[in-house]
N, C-alpha and C. Protein backbone atom coordinates (compact mmCIF):
# COMPACT_ATOMS: atom_id res chain seq x y z
N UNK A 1 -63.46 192.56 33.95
CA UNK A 1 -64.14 193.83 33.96
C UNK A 1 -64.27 194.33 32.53
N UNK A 2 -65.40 194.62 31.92
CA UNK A 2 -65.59 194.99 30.94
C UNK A 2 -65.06 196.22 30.36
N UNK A 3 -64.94 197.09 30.94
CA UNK A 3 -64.49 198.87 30.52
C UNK A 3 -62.50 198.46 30.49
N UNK A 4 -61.59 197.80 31.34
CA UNK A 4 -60.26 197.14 30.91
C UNK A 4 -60.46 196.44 29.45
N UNK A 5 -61.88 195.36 29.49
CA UNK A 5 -61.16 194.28 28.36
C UNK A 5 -61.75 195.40 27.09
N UNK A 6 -62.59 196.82 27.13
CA UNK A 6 -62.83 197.78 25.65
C UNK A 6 -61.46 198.54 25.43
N UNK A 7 -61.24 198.90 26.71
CA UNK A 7 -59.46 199.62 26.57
C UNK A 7 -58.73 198.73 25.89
N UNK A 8 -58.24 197.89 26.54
CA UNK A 8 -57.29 197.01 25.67
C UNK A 8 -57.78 196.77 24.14
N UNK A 9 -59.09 196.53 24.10
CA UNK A 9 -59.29 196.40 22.15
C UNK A 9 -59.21 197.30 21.87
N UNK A 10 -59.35 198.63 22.26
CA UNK A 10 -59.14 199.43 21.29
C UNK A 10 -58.25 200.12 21.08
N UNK A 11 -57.25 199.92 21.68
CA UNK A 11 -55.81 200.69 21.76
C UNK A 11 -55.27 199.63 20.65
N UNK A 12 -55.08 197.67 20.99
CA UNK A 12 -54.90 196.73 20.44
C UNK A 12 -54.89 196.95 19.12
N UNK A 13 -56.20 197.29 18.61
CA UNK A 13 -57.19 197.08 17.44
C UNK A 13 -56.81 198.06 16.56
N UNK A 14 -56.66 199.36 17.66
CA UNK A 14 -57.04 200.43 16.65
C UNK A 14 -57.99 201.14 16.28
N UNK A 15 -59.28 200.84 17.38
CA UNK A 15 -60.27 201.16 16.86
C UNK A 15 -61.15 201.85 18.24
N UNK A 16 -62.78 202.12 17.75
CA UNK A 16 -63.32 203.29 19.08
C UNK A 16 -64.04 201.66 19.78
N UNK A 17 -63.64 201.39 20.93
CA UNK A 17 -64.72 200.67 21.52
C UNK A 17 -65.59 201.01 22.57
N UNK A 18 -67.01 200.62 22.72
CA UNK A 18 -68.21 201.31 23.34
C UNK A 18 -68.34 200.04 24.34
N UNK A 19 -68.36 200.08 25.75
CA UNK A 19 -69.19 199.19 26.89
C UNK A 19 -70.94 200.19 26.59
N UNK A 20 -71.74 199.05 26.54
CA UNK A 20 -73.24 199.99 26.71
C UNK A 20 -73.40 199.37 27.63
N UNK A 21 -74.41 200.09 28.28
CA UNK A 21 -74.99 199.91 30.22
C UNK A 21 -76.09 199.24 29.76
N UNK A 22 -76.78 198.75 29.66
CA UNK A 22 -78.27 198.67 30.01
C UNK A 22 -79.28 199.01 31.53
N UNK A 23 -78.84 199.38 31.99
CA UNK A 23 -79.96 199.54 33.48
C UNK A 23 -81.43 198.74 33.61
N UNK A 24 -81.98 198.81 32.81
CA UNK A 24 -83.31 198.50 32.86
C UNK A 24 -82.95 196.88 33.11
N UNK A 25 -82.57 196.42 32.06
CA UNK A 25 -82.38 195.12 32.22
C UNK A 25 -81.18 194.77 32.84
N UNK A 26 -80.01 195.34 33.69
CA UNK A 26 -79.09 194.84 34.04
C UNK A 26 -77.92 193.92 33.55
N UNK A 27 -77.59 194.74 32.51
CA UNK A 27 -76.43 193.93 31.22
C UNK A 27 -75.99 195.17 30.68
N UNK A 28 -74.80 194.64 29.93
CA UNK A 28 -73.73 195.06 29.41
C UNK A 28 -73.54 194.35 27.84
N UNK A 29 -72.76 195.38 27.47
CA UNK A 29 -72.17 194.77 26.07
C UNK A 29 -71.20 195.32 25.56
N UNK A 30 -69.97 194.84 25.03
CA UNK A 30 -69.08 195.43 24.53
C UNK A 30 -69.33 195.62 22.76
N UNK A 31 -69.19 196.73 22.47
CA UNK A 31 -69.54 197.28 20.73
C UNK A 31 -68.15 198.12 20.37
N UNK A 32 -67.87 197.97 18.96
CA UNK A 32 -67.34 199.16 18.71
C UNK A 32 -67.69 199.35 16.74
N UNK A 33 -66.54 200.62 16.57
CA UNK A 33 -67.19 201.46 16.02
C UNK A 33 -66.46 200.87 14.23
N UNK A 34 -67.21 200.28 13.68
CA UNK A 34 -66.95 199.51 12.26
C UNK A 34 -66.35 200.68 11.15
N UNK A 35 -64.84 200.55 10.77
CA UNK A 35 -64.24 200.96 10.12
C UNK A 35 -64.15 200.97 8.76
N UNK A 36 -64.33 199.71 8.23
CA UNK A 36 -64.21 199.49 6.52
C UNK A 36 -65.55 198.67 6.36
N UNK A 37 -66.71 198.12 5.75
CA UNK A 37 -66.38 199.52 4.40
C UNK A 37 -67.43 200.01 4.46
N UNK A 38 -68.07 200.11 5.80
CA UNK A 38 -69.19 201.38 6.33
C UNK A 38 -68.98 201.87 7.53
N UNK A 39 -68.26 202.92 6.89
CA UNK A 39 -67.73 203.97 8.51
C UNK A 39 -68.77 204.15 9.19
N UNK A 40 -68.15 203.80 10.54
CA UNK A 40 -69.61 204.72 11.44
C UNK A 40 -70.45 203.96 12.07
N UNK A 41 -70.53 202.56 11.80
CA UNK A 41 -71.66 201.70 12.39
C UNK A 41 -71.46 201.47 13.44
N UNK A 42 -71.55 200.97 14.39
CA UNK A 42 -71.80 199.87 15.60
C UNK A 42 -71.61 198.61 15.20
N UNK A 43 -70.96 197.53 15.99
CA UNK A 43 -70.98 196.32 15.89
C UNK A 43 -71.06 195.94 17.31
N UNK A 44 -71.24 194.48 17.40
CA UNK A 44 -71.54 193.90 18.61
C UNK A 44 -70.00 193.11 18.63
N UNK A 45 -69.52 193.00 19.97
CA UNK A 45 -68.32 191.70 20.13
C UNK A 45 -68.78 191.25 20.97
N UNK A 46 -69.18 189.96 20.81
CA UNK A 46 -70.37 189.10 21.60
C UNK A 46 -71.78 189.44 22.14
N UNK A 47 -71.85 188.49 22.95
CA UNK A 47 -73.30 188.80 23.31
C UNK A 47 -73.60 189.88 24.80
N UNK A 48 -75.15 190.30 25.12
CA UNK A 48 -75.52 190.70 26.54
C UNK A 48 -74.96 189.97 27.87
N UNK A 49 -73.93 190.49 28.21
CA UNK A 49 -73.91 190.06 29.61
C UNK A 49 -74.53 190.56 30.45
N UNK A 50 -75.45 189.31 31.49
CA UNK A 50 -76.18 189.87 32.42
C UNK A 50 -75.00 190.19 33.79
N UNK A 51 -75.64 191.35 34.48
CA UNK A 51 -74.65 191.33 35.93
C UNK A 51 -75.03 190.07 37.03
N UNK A 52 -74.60 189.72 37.69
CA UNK A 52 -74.86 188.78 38.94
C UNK A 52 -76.17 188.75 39.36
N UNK A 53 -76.42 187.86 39.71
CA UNK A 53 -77.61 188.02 40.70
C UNK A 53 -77.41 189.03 41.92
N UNK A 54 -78.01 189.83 42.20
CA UNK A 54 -78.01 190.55 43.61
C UNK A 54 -77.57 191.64 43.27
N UNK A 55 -76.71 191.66 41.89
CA UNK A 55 -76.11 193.41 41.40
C UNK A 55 -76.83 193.97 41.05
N UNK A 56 -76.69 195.40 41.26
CA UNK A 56 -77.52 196.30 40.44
C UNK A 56 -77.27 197.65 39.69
N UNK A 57 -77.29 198.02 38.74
CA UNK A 57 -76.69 199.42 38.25
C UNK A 57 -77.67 200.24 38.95
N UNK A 58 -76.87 201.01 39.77
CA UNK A 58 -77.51 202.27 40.64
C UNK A 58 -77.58 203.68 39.88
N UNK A 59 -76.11 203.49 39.58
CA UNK A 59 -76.24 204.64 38.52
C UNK A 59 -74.84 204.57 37.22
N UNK A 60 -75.18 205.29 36.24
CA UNK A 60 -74.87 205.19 34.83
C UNK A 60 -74.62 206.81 34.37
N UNK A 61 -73.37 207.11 34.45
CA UNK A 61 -73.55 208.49 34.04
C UNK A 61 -72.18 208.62 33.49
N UNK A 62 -72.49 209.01 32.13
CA UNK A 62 -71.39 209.74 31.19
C UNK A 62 -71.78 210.92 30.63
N UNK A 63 -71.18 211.17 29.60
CA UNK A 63 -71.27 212.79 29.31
C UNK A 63 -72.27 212.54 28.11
N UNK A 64 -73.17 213.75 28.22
CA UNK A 64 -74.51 214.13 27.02
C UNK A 64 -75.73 212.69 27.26
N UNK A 65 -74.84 212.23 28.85
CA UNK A 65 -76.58 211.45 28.76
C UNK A 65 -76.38 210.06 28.11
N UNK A 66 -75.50 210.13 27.96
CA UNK A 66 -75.30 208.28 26.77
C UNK A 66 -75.21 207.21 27.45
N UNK A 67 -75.81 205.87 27.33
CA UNK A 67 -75.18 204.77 28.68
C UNK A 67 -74.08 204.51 28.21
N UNK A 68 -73.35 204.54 27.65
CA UNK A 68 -72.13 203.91 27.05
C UNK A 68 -70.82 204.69 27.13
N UNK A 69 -69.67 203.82 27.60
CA UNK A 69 -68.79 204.54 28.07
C UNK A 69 -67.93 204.37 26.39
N UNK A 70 -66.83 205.00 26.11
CA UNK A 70 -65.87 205.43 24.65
C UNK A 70 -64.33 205.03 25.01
N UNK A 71 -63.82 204.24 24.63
CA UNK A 71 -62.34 204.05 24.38
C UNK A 71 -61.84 204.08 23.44
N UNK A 72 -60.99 205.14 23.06
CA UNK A 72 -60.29 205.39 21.71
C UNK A 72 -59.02 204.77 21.81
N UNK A 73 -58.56 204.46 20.37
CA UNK A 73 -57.26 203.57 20.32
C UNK A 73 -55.91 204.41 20.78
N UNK A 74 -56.31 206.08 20.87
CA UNK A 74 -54.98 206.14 21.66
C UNK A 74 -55.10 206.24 22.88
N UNK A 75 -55.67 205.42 23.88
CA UNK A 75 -55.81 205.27 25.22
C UNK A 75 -56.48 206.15 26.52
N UNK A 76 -57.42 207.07 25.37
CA UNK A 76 -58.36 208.07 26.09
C UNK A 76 -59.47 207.39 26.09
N UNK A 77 -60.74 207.86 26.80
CA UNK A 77 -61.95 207.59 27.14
C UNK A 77 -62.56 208.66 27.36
N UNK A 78 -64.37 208.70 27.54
CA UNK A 78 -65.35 209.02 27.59
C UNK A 78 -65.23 209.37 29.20
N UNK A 79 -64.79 210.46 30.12
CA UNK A 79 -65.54 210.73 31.55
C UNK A 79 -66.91 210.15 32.09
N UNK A 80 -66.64 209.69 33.25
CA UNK A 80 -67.75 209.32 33.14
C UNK A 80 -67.73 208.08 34.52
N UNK A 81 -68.97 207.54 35.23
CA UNK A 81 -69.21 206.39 35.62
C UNK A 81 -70.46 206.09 35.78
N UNK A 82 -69.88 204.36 36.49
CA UNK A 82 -70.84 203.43 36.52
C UNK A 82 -70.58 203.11 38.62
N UNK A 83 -72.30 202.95 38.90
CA UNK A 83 -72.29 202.78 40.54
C UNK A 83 -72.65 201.27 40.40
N UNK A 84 -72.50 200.29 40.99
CA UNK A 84 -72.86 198.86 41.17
C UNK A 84 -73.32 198.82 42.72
N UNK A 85 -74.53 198.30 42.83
CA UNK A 85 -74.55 197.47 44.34
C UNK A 85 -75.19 196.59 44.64
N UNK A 86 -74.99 195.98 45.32
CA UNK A 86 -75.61 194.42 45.73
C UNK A 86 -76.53 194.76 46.83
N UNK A 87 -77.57 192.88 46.95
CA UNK A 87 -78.58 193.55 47.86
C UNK A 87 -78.32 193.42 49.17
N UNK A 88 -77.20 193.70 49.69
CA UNK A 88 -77.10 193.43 51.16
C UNK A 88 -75.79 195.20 51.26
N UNK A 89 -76.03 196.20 50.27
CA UNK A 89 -75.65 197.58 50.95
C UNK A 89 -74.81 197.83 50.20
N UNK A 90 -73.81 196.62 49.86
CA UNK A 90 -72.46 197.38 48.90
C UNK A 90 -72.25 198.09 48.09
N UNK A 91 -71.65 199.13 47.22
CA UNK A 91 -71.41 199.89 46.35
C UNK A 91 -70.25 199.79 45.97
N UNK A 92 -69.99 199.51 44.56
CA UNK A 92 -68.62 200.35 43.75
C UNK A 92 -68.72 201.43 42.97
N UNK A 93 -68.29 202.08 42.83
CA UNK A 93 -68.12 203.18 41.48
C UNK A 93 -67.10 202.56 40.62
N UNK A 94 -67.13 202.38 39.41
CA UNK A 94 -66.24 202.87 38.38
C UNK A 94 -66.09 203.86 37.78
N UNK A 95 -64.66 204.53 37.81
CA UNK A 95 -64.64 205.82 37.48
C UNK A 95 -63.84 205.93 35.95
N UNK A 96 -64.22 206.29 35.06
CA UNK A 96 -63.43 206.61 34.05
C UNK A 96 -62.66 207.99 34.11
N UNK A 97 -61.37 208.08 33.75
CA UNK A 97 -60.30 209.25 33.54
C UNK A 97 -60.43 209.51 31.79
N UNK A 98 -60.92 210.76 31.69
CA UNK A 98 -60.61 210.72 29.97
C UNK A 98 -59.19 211.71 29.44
N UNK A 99 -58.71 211.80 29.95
CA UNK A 99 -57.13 212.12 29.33
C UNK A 99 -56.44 210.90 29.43
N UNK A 100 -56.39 209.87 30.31
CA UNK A 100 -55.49 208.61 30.47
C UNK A 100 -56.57 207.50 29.83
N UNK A 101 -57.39 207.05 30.47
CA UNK A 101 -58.63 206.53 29.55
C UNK A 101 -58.51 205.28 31.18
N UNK A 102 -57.91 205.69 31.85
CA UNK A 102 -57.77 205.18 33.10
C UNK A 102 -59.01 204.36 34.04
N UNK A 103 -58.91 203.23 34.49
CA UNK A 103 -60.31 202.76 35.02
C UNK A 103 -60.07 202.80 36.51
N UNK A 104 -60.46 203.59 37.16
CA UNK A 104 -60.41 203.17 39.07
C UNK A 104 -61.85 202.74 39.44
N UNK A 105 -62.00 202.54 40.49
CA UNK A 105 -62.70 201.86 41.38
C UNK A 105 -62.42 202.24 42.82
N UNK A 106 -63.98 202.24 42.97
CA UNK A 106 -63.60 203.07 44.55
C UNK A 106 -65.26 202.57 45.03
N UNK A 107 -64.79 202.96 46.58
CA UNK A 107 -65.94 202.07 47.39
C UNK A 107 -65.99 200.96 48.42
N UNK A 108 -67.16 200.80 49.54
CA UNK A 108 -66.81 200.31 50.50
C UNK A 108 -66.86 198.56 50.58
């Protein structure tokens, strides 16, 4: 799961890591936020992962509108989720906690 393996780097690391949503195209990417010796950038840690065949981002919602969820290295996060469903009805939510930086999951 992508939003666990940004927590763990960035608590790890030390640093802000970003999951971005894509919707349109149905992918993901883990980024975070480049420290030395140009504060402030974006970087990529690997490439676009596409979701499964049959998945779909239903919905994408964090705070001010951003697709991208925030994990800071002291183990907080960005509020916020992501809906997944496949084409035969299913749904998950992922829910982000931003005081714990906590990931649940919920759904039938």
């Amino acid at each position: 799961m992508p939003t666990r393996a940004a927590r763990a780097k960035a608590v790890s690391g030390n640093i802000e890591y970003h999951v971005n949503f894509d919707a349109v195209k149905e992918r993901y990417i883990l980024e975070y936020v480049v420290q030395y010796p140009t504060s402030g950038g974006i970087a990529k840690d690997g490439d676009w992962q596409d979701l499964p065949k049959g998945v779909q981002f239903k919905e994408v919602n964090f705070g001010g509108g951003v697709p991208y969820a925030v994990f800071n290295s002291n183990s907080t996060s960005s509020s916020g989720n992501v809906t997944l469903g496949n084409n035969r009805g299913a749904e998950r939510k992922i829910v982000l906690l931003a005081n714990t930086g906590r990931v649940r999951i919920e759904g039938n």
